[in-house]
Protein backbone atom coordinates (compact mmCIF):
# COMPACT_ATOMS: atom_id res chain seq x y z
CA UNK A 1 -22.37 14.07 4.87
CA UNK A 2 -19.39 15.14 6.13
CA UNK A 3 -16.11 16.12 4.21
CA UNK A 4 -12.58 16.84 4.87
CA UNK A 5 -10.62 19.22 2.54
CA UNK A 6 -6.60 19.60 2.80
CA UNK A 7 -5.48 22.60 0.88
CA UNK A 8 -8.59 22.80 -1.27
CA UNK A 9 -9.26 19.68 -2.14
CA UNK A 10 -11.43 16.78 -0.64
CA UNK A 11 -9.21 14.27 1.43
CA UNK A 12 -11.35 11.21 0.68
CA UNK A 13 -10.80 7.21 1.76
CA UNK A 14 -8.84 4.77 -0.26
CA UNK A 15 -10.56 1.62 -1.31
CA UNK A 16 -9.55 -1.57 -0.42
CA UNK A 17 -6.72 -3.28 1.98
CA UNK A 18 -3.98 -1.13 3.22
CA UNK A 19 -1.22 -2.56 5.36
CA UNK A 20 1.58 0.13 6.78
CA UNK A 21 5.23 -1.87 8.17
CA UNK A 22 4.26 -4.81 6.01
CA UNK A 23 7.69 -5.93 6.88
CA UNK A 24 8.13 -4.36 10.54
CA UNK A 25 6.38 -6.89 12.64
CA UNK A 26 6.04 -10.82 12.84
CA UNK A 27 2.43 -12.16 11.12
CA UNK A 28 1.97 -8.69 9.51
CA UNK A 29 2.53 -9.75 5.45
CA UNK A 30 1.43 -13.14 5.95
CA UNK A 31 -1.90 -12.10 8.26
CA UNK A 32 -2.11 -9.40 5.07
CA UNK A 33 -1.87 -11.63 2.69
CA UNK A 34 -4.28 -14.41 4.07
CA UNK A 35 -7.11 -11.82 4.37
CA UNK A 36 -6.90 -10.88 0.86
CA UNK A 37 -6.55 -14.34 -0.23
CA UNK A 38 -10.29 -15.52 1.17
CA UNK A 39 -11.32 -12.26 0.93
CA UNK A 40 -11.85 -10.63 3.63
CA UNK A 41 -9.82 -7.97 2.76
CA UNK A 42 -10.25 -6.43 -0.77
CA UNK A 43 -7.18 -6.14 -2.88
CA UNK A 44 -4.91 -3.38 -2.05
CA UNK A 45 -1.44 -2.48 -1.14
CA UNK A 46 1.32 -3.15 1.14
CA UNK A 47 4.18 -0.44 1.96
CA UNK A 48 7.67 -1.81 3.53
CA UNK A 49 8.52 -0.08 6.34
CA UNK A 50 10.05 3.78 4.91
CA UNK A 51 7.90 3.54 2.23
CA UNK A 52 5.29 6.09 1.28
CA UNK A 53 2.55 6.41 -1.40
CA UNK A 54 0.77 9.17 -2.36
CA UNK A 55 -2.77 8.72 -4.26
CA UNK A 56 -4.80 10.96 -6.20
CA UNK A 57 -8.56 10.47 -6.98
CA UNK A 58 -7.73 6.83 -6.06
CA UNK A 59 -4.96 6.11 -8.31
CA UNK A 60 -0.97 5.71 -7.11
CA UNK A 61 0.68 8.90 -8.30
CA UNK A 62 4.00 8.79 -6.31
CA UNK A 63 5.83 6.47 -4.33
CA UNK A 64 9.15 7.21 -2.03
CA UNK A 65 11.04 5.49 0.15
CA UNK A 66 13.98 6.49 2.59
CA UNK A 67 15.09 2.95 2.42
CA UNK A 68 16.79 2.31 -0.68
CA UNK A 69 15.24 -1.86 -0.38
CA UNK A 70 12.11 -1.35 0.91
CA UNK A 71 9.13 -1.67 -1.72
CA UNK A 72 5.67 -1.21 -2.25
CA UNK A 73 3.31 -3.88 -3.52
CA UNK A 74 0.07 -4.38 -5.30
CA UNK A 75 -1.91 -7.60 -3.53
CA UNK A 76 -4.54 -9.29 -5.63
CA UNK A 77 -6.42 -13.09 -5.04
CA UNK A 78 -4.65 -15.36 -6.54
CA UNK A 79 -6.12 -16.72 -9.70
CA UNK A 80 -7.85 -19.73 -8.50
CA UNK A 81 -5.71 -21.55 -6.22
CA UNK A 82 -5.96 -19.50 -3.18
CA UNK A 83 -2.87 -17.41 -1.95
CA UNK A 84 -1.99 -13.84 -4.11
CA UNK A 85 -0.72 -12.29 -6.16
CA UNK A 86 2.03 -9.36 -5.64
CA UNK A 87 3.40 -6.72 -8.03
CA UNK A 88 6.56 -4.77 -6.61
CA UNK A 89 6.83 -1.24 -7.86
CA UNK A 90 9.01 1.40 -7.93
CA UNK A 91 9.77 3.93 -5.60
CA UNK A 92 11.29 7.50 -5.70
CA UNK A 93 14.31 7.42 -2.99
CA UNK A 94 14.47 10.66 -0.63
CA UNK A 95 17.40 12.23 -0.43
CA UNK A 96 18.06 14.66 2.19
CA UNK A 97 18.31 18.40 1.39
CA UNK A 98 21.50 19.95 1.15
């Protein structure tokens, strides 16, 4: 088995769908979106384009964005009907050292 480690600690894979510039290019959030819909994707997140997350052992710890309207969402299956399910949350703006 082979592991990475980044300053001490194990860099390990995130679970699930992951989709970078969900708002950067045509088909992205929709293509996204289907996926986790039928399931081919698992549920996951979506990051706007300036958006970074940071996770530890799995779970969202941080989230900051150098673009005060871009967001980061949780995408679940809808209940039922098809479609999903999205959760905005908040993110941390960057602000440039003085």
């Amino acid at each position: 088995m082979r592991r990475t480690f980044v300053s001490g600690r194990r860099l390990t894979l995130l679970g699930g769908g992951f989709s970078t510039d969900d708002d950067g290019e045509p088909g992205r959030r929709s293509s996204y979106r289907a996926a986790v819909a039928t399931g081919a994707l698992s549920a996951g997140w979506a990051l706007e384009d300036g958006v970074g997350a940071l996770f530890v052992d799995g779970s969202l710890s941080d989230a900051v964005t150098r673009v005060p309207q871009a967001r980061l969402y949780r995408v679940e299956p809808g209940d039922g009907g098809g479609g999903t399910e999205e959760r905005a949350l908040p993110c941390r703006a960057l602000v440039a050292a003085q």
